[in-house]
PDB file of N, CA and C in Angstrom:
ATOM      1  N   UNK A   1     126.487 108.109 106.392  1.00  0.00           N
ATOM      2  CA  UNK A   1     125.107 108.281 106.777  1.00  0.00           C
ATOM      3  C   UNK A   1     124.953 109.316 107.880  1.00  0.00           C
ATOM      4  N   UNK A   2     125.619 109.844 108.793  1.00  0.00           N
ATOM      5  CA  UNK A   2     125.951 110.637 109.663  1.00  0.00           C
ATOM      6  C   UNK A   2     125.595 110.116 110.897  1.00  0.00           C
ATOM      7  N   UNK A   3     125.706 108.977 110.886  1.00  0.00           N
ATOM      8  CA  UNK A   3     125.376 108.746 112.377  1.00  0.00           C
ATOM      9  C   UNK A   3     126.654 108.503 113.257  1.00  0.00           C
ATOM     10  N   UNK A   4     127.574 109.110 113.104  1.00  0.00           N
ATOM     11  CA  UNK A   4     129.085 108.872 113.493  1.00  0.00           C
ATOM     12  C   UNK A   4     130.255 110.593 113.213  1.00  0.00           C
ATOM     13  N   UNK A   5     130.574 110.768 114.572  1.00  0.00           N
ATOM     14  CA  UNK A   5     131.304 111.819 113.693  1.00  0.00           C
ATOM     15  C   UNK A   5     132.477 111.517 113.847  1.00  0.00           C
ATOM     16  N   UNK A   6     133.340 112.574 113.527  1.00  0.00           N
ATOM     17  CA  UNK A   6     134.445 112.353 113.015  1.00  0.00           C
ATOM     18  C   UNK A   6     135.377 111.310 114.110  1.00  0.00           C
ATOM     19  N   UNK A   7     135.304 111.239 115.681  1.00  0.00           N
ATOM     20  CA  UNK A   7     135.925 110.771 116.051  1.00  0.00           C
ATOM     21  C   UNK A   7     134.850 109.398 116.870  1.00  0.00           C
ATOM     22  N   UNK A   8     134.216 109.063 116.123  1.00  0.00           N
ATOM     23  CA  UNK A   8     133.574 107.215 115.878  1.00  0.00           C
ATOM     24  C   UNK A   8     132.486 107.071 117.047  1.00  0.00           C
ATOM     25  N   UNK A   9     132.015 108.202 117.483  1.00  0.00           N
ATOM     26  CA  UNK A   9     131.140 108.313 118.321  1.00  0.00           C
ATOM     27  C   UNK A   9     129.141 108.760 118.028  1.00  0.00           C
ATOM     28  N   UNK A  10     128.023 108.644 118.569  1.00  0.00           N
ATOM     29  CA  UNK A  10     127.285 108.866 117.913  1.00  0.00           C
ATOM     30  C   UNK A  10     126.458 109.756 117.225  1.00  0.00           C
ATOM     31  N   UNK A  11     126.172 110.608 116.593  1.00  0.00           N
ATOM     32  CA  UNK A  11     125.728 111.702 116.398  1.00  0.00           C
ATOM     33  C   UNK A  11     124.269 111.542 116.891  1.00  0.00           C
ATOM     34  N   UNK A  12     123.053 112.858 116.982  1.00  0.00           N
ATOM     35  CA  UNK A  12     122.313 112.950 117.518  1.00  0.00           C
ATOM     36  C   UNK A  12     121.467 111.573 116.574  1.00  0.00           C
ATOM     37  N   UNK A  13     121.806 111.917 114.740  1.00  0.00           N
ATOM     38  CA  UNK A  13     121.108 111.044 113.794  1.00  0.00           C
ATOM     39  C   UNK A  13     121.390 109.813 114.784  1.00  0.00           C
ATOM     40  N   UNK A  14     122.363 109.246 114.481  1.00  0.00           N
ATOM     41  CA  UNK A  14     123.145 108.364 114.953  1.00  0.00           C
ATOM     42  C   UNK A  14     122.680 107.337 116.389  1.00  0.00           C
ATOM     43  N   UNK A  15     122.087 108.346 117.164  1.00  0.00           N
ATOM     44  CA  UNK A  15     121.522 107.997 118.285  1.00  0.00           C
ATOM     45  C   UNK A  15     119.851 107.662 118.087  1.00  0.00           C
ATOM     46  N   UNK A  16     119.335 108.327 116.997  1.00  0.00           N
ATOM     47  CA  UNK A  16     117.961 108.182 116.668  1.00  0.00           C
ATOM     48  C   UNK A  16     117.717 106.577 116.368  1.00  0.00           C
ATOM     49  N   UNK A  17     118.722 106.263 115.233  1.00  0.00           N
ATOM     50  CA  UNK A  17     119.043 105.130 114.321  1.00  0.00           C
ATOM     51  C   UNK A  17     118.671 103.855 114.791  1.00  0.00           C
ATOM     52  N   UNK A  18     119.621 104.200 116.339  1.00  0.00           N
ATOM     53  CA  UNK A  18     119.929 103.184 117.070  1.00  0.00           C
ATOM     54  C   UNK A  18     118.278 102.419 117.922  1.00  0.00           C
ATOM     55  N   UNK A  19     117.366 103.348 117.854  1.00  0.00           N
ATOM     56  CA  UNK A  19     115.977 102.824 118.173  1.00  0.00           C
ATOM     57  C   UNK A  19     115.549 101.952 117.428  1.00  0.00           C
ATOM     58  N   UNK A  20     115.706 101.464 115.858  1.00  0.00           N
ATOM     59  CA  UNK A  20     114.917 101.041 114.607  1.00  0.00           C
ATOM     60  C   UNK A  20     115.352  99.940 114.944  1.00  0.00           C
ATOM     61  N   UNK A  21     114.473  98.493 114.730  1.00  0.00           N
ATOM     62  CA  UNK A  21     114.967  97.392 114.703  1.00  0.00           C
ATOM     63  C   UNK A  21     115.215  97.030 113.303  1.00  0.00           C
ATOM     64  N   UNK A  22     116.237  97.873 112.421  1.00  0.00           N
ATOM     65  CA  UNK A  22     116.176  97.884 111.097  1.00  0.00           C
ATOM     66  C   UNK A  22     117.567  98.167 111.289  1.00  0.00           C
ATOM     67  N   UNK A  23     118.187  97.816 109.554  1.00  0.00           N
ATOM     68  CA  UNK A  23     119.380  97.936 109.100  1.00  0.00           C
ATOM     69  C   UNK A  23     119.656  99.951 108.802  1.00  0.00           C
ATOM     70  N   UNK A  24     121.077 100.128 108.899  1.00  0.00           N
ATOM     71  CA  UNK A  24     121.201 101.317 109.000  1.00  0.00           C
ATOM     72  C   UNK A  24     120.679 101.823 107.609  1.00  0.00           C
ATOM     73  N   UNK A  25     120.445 101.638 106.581  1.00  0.00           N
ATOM     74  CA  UNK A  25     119.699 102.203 105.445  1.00  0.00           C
ATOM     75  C   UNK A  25     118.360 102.300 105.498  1.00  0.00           C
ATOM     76  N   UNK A  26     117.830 101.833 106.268  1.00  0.00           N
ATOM     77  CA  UNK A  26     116.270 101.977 105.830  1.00  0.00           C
ATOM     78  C   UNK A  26     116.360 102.560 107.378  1.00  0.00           C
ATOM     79  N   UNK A  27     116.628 102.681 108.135  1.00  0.00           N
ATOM     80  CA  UNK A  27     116.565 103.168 109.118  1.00  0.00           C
ATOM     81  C   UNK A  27     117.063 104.725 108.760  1.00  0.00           C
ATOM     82  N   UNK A  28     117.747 105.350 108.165  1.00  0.00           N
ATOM     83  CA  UNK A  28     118.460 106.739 107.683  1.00  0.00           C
ATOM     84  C   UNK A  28     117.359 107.151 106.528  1.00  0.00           C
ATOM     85  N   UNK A  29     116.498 106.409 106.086  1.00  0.00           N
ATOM     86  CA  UNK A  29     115.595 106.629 105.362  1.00  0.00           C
ATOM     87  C   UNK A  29     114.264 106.974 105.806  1.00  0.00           C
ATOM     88  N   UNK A  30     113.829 106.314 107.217  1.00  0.00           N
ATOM     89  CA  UNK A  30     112.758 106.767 107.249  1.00  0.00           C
ATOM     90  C   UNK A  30     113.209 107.943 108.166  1.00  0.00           C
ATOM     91  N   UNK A  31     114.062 108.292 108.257  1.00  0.00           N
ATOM     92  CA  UNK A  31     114.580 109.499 109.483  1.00  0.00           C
ATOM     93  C   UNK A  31     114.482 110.864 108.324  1.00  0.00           C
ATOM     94  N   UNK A  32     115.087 110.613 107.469  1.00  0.00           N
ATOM     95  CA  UNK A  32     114.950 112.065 106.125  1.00  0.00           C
ATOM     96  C   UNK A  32     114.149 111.997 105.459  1.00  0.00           C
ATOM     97  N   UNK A  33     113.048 110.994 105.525  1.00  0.00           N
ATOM     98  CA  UNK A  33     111.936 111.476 104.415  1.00  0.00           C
ATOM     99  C   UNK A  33     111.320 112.147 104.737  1.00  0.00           C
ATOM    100  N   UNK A  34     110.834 112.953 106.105  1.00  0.00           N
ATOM    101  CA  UNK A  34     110.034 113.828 105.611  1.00  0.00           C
ATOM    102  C   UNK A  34     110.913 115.230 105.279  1.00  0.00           C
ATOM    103  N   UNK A  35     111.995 115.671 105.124  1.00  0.00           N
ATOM    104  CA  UNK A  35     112.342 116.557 104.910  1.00  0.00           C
ATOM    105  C   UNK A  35     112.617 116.543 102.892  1.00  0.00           C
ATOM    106  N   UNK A  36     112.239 115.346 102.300  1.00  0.00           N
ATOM    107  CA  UNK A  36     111.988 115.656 101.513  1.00  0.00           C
ATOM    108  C   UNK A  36     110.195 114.936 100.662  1.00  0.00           C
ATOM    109  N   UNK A  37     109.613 115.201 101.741  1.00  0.00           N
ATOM    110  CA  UNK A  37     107.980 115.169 101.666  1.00  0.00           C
ATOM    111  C   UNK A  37     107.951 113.808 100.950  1.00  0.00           C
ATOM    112  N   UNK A  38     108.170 112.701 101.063  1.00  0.00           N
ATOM    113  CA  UNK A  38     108.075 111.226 100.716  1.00  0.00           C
ATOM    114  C   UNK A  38     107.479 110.342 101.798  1.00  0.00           C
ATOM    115  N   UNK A  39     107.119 110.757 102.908  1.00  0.00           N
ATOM    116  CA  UNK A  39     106.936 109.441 103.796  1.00  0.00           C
ATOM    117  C   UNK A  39     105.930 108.430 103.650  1.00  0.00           C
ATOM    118  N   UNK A  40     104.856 108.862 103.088  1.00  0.00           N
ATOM    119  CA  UNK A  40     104.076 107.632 102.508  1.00  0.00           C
ATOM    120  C   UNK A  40     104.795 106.812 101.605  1.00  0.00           C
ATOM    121  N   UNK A  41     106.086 107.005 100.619  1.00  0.00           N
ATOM    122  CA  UNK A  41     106.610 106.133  99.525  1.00  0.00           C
ATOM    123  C   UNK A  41     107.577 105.274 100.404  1.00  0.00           C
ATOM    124  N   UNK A  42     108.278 106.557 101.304  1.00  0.00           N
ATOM    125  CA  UNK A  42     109.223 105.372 102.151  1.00  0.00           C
ATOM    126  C   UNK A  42     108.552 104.437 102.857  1.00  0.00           C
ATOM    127  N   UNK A  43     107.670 104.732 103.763  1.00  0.00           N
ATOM    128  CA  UNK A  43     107.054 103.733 104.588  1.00  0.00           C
ATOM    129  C   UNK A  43     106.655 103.013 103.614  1.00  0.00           C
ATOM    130  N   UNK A  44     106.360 102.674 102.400  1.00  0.00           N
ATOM    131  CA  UNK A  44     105.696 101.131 101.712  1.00  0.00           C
ATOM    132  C   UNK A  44     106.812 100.874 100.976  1.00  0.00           C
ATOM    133  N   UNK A  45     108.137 101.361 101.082  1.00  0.00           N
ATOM    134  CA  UNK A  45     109.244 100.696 100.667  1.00  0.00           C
ATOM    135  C   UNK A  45     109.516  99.832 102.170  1.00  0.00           C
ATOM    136  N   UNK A  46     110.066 100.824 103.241  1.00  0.00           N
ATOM    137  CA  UNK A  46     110.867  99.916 103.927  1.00  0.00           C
ATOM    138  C   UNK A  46     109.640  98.928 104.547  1.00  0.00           C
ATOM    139  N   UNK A  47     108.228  98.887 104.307  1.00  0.00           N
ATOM    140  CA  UNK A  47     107.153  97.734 104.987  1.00  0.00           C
ATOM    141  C   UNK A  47     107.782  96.539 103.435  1.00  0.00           C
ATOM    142  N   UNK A  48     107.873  97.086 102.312  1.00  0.00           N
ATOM    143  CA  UNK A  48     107.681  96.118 101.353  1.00  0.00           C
ATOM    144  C   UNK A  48     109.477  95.505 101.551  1.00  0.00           C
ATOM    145  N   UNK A  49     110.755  96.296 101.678  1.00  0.00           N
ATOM    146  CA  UNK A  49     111.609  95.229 102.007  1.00  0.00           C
ATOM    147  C   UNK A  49     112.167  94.354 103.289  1.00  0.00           C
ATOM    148  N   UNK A  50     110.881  94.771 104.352  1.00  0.00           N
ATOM    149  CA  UNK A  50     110.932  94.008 105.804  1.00  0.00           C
ATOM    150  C   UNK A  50     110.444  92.703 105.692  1.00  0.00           C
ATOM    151  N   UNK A  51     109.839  92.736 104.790  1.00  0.00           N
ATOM    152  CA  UNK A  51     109.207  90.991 103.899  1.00  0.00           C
ATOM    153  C   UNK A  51     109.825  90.089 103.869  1.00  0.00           C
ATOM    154  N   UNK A  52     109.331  88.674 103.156  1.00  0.00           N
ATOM    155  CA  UNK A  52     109.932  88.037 102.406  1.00  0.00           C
ATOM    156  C   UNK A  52     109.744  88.582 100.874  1.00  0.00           C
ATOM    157  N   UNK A  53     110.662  88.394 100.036  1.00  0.00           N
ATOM    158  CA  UNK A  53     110.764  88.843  98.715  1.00  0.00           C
ATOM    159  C   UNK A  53     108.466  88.551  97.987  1.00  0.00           C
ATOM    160  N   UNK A  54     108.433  89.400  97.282  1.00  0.00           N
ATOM    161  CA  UNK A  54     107.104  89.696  96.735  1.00  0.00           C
ATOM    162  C   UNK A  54     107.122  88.456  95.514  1.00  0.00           C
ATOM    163  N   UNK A  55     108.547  88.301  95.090  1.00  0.00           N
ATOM    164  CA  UNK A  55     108.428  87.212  93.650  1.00  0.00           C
ATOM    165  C   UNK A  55     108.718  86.115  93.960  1.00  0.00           C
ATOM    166  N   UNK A  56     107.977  85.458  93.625  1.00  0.00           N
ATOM    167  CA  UNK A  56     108.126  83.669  93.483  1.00  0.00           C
ATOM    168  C   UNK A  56     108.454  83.322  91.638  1.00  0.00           C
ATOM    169  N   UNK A  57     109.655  82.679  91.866  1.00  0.00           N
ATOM    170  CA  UNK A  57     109.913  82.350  90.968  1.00  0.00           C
ATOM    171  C   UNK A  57     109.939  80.504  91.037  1.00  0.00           C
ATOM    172  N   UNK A  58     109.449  79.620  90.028  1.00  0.00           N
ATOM    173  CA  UNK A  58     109.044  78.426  90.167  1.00  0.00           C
ATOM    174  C   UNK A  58     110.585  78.259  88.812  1.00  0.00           C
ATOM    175  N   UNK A  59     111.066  77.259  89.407  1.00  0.00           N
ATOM    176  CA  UNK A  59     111.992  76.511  88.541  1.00  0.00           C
ATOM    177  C   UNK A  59     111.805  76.569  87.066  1.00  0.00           C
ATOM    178  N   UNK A  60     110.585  75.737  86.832  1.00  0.00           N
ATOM    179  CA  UNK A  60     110.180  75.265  85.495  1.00  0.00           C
ATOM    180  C   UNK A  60     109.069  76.513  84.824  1.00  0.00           C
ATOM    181  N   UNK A  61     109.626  77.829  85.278  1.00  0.00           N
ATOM    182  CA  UNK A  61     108.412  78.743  84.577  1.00  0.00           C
ATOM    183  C   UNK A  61     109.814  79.755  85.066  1.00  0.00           C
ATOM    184  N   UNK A  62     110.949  79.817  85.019  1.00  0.00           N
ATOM    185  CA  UNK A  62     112.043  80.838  85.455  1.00  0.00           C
ATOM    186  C   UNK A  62     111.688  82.143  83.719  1.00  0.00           C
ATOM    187  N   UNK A  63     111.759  81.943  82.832  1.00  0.00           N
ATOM    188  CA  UNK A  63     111.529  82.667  81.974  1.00  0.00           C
ATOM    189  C   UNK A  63     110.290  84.088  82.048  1.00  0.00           C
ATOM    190  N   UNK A  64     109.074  83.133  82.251  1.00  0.00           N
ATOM    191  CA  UNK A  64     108.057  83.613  82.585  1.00  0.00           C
ATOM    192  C   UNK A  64     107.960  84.714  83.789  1.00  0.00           C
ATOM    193  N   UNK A  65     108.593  84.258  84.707  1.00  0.00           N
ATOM    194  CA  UNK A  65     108.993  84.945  85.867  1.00  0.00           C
ATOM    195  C   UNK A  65     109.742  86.537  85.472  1.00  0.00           C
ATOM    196  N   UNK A  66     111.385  85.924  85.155  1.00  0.00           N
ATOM    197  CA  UNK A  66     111.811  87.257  84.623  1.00  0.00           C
ATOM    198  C   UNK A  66     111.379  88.376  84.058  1.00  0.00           C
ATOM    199  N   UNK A  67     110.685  87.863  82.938  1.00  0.00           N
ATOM    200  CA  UNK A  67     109.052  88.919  82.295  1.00  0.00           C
ATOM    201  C   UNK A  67     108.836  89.624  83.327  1.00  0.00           C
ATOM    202  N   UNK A  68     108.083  88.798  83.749  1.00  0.00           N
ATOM    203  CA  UNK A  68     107.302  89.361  84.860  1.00  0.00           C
ATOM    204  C   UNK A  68     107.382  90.266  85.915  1.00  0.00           C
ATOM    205  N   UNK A  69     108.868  90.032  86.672  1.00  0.00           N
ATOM    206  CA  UNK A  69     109.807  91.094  86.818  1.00  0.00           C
ATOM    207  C   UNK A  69     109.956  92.131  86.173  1.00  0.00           C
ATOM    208  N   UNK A  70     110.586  92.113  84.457  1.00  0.00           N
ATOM    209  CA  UNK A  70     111.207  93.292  84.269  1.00  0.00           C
ATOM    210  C   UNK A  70     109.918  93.971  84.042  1.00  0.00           C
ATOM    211  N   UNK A  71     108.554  93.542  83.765  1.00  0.00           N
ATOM    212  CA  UNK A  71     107.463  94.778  83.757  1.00  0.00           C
ATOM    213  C   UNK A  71     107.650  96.305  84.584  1.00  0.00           C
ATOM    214  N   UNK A  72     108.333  95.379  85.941  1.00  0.00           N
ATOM    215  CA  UNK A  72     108.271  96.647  86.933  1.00  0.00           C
ATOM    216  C   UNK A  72     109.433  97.377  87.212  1.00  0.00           C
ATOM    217  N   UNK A  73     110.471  96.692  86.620  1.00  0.00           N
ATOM    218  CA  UNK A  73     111.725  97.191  87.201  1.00  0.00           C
ATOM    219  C   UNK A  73     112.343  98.545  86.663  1.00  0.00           C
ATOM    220  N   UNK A  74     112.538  99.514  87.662  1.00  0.00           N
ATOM    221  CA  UNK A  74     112.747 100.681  87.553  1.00  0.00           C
ATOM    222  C   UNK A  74     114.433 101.139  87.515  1.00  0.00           C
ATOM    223  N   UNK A  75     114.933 101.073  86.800  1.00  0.00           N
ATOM    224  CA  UNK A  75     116.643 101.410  86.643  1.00  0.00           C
ATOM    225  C   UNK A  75     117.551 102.070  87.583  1.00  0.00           C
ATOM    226  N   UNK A  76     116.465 102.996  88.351  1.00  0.00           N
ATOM    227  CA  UNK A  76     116.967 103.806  89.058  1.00  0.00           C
ATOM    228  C   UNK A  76     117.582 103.199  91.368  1.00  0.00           C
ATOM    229  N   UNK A  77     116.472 102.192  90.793  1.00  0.00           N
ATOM    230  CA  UNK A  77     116.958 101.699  92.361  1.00  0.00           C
ATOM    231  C   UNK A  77     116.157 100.178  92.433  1.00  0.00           C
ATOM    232  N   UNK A  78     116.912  99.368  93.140  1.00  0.00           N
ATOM    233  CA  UNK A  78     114.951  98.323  93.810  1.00  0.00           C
ATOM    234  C   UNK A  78     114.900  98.536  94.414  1.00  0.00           C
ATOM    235  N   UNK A  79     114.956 100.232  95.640  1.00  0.00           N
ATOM    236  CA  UNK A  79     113.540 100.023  96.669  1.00  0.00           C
ATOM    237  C   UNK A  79     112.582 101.360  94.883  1.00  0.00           C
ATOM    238  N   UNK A  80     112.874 101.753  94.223  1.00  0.00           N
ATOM    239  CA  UNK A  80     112.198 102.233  93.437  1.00  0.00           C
ATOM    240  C   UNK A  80     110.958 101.366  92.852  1.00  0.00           C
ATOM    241  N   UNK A  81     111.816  99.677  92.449  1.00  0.00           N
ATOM    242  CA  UNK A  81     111.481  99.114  91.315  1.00  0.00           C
ATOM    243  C   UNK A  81     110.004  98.385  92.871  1.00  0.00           C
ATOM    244  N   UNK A  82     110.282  98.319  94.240  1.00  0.00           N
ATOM    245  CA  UNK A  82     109.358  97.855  94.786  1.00  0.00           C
ATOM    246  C   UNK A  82     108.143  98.385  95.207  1.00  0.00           C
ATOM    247  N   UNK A  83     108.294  99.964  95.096  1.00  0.00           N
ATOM    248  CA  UNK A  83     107.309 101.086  95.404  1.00  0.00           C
ATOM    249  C   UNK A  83     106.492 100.843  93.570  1.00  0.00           C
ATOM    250  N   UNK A  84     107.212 100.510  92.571  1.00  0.00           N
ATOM    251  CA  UNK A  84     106.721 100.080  91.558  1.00  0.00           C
ATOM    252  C   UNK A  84     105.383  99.213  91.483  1.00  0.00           C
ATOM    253  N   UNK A  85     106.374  98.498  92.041  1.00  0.00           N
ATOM    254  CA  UNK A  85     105.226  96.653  92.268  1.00  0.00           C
ATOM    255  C   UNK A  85     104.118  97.057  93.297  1.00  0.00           C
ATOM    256  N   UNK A  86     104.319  97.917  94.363  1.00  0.00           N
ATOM    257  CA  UNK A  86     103.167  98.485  95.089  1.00  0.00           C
ATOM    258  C   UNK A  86     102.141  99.395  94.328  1.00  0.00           C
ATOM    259  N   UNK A  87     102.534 100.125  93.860  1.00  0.00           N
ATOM    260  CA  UNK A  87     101.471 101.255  93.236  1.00  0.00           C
ATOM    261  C   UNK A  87     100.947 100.486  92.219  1.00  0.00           C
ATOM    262  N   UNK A  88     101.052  99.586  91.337  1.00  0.00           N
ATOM    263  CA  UNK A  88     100.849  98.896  90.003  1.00  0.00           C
ATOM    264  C   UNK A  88      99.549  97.756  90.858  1.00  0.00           C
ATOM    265  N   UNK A  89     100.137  97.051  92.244  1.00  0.00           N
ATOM    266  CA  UNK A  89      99.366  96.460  93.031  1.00  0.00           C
ATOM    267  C   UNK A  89      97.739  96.809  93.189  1.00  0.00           C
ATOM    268  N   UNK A  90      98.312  98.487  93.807  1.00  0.00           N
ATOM    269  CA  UNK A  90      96.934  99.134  94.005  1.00  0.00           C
ATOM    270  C   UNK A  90      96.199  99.692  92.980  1.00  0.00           C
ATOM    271  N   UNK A  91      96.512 100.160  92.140  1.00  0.00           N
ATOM    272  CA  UNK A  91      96.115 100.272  90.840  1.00  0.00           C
ATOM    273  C   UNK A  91      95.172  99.407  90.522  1.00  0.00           C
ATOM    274  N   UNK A  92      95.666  98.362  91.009  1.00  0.00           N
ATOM    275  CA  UNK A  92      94.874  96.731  90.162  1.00  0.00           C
ATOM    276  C   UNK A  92      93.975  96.466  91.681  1.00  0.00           C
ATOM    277  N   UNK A  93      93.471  97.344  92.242  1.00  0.00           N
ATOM    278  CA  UNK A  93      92.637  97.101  93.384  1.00  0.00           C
ATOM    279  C   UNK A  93      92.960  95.784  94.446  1.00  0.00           C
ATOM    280  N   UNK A  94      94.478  96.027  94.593  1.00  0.00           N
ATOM    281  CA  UNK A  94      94.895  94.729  95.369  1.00  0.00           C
ATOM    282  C   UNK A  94      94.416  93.519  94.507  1.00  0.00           C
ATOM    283  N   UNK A  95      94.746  93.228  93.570  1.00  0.00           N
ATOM    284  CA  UNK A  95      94.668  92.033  93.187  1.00  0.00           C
ATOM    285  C   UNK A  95      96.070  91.376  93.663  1.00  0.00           C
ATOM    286  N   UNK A  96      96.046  90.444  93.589  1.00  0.00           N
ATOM    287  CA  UNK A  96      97.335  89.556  94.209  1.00  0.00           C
ATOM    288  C   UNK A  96      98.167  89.035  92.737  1.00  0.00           C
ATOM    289  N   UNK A  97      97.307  89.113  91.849  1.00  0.00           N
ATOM    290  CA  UNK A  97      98.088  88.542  90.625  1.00  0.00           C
ATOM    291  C   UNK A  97      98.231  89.579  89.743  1.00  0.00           C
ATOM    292  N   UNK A  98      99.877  90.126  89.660  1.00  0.00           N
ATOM    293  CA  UNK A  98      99.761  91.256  88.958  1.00  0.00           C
ATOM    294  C   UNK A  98      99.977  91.091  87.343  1.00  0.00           C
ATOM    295  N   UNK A  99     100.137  90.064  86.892  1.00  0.00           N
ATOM    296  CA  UNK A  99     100.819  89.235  85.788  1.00  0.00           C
ATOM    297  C   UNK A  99     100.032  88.800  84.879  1.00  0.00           C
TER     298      UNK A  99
END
């Protein structure tokens, strides 16, 4: 991630990092998105995995659930498949029930 160079000390990234009350991935994430013009997608990823999880899954409806899931799930990543479940959210004018 570069926050370390070669001899285990901090790099300037490295020193940035260390401000986020976040894990070093989403923290290295919101540090490079704007150099590749995303920061509105990152910021409603790392707000949507600072959560508790978005799916409730109920025991006796586990089938139903999964569905429901794979509607959104994007192959490529889950903070992808959660920027998914956000935009699909707003789409549906904040409805709470996307299902």
């Amino acid at each position: 991630m570069g926050a370390l160079n070669n001899t285990g000390s901090l790099t300037d990234i490295g020193l940035k990092m260390t401000k986020f009350p976040l894990g070093p991935q989403l923290t290295k994430l919101l540090l490079t998105c704007e150099e590749f013009s995303c920061i509105n997608e990152v910021l409603l990823i790392v707000t949507i995995l600072s959560v508790p999880s978005v799916f409730f899954s109920p025991k006796d409806r586990a089938e139903e659930s999964d569905a429901a899931h794979a509607k959104y799930f994007m192959p490529e990543s889950d903070y992808l498949t959660s920027l998914n479940i956000y935009k699909q959210w707003e789409a549906n004018k904040y409805l709470w029930r996307l299902v």
